[in-house]
Protein backbone atom coordinates (compact mmCIF):
# COMPACT_ATOMS: atom_id res chain seq x y z
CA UNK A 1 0.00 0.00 0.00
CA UNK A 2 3.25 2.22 0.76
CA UNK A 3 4.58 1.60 -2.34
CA UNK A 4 1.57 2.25 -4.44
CA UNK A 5 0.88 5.74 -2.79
CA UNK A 6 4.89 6.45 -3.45
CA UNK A 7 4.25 5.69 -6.87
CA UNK A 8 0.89 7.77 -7.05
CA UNK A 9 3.39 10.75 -5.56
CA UNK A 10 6.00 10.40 -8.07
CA UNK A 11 3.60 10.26 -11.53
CA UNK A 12 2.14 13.26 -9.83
CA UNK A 13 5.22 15.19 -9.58
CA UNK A 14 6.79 13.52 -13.09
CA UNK A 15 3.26 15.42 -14.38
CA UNK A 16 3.79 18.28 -12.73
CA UNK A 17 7.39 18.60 -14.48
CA UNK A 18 5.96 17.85 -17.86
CA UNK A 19 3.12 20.20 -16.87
CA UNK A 20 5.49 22.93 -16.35
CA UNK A 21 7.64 22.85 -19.32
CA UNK A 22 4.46 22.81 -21.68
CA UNK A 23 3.47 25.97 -19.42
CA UNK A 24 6.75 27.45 -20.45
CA UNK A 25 6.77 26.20 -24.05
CA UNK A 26 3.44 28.35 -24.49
CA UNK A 27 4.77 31.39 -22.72
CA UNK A 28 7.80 31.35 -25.13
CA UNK A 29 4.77 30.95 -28.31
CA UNK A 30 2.99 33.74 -26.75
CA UNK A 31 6.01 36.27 -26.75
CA UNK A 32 7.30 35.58 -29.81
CA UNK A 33 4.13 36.60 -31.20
CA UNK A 34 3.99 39.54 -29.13
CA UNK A 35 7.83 39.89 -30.29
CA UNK A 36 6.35 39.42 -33.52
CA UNK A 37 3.98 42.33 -33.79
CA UNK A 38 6.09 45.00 -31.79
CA UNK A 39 9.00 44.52 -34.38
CA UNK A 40 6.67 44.64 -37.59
CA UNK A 41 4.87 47.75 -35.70
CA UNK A 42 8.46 49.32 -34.89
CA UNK A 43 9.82 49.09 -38.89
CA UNK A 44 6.45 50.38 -39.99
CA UNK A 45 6.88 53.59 -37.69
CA UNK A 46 10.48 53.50 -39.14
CA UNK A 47 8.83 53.46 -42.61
CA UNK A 48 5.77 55.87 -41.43
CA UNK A 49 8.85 58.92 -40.50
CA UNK A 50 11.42 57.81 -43.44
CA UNK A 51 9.09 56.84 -46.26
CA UNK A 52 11.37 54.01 -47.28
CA UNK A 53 9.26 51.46 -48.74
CA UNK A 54 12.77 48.86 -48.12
CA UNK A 55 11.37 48.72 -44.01
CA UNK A 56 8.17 47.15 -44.72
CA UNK A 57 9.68 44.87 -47.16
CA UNK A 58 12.48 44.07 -44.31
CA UNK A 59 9.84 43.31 -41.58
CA UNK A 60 9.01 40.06 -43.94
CA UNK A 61 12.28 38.31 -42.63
CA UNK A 62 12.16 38.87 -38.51
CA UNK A 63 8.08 37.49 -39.35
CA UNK A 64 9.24 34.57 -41.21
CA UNK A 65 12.18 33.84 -38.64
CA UNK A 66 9.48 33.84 -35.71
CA UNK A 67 7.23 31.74 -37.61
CA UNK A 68 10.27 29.05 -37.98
CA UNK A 69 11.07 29.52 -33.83
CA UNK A 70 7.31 29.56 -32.48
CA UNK A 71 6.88 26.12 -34.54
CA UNK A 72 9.87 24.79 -33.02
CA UNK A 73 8.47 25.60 -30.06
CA UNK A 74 5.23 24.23 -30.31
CA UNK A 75 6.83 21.31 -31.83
CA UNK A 76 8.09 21.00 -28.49
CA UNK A 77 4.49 21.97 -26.70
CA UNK A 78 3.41 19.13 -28.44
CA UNK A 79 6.10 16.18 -27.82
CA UNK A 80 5.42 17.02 -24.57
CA UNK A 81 1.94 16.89 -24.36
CA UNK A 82 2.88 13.12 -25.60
CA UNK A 83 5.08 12.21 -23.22
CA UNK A 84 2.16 14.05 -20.67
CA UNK A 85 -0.71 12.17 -22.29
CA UNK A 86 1.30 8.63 -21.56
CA UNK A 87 2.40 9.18 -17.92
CA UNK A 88 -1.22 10.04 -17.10
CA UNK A 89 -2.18 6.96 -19.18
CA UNK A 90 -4.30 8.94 -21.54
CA UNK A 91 -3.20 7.26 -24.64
CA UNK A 92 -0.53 5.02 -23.37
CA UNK A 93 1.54 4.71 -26.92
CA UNK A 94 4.93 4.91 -25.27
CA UNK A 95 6.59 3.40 -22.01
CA UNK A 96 7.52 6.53 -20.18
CA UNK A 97 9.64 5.31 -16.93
CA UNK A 98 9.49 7.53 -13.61
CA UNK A 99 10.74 11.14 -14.30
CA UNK A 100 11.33 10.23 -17.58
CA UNK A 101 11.04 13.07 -20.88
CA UNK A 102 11.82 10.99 -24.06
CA UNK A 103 10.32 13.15 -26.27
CA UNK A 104 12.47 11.75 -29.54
CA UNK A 105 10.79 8.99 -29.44
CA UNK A 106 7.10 11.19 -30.74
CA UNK A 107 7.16 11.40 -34.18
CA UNK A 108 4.90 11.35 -37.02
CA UNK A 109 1.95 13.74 -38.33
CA UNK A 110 0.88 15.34 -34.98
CA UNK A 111 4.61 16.03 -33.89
CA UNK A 112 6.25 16.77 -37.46
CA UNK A 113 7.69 20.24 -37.81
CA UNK A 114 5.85 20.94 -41.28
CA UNK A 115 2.90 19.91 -39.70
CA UNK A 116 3.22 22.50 -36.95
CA UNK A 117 4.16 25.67 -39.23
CA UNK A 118 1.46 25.10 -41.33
CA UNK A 119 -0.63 24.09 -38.08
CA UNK A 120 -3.92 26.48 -37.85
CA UNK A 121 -2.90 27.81 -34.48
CA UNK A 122 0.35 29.54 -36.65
CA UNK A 123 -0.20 30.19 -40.13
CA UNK A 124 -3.20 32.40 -39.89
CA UNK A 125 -1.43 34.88 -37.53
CA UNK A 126 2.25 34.57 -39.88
CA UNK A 127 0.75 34.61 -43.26
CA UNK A 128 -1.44 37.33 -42.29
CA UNK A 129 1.05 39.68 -41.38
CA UNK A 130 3.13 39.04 -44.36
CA UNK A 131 0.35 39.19 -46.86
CA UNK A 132 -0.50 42.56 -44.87
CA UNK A 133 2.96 43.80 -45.50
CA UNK A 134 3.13 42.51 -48.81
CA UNK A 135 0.05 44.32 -50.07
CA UNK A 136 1.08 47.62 -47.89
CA UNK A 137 4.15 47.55 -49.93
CA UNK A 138 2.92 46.70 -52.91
CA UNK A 139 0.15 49.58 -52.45
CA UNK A 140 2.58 52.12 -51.46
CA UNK A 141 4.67 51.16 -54.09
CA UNK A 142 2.01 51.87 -57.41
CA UNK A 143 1.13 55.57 -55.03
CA UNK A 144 4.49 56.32 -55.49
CA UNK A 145 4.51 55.32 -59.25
CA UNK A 146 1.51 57.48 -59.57
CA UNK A 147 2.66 60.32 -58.01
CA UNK A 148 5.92 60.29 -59.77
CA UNK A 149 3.62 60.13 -63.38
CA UNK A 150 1.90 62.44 -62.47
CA UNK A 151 4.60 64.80 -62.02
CA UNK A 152 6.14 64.19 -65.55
């Protein structure tokens, strides 16, 4: 009876570990986003006082190399959400031993790294942004074609 209530203790604090690092795994998501915006927002007043069209184009690249980091880490999120799901005997797919994180051993379609970019918790908020910077550049860029016909 002493053994099984040590046991019971020790998959409760093995899922409190593995509930903490997916805790911190979606803080890190969260402020990259936040990251995310403040950057794109910070070039675009850059662009707003210089009128360089080059600073909305530029914000593309810090978006796209957020997108790649927030799907590593909800790559992560989700591995360990696997190993979580196991200990707690959810699903049961792997043998997880006491204290135990192996989370190379979840792979496939839920865990892949494609799968997660393209995931619908990430793209919509990535490709939005660029497709918003795209077209503001794109828009600012025939304005300034008109206005420069327009002078000749």
């Amino acid at each position: 009876m002493a053994n099984q209530k040590k046991n019971m203790e020790q998959k409760l604090k093995h899922l409190e570990f593995i509930q903490n690092i997916i805790t911190r795994m979606n803080k890190n998501s969260f402020q990259i986003k936040s990251l995310t915006i403040t950057i794109v927002a910070a070039l675009m007043a850059v662009y707003a006082s210089t009128k360089e069209i080059s600073f909305i184009c530029i914000s593309i690249a810090p978006t796209l190399i957020f997108w790649f980091l927030d799907s590593y880490y909800l790559q992560q999120e989700r591995k360990f959400r696997g190993v979580y799901n196991d200990v707690a005997g959810i699903k049961n797919v792997h043998e997880v031993k006491p204290f135990e994180m192996p989370i190379q051993k979840y792979k496939g379609d839920n865990y892949c790294f494609f799968n997660v970019f393209t995931s619908k918790t990430i793209i919509w908020f990535y490709l939005s942004i660029i497709i918003l910077l795209l077209i503001t550049g794109i828009v600012l860029s025939l304005k300034d074609c008109c206005i420069i016909i327009k002078c000749l």
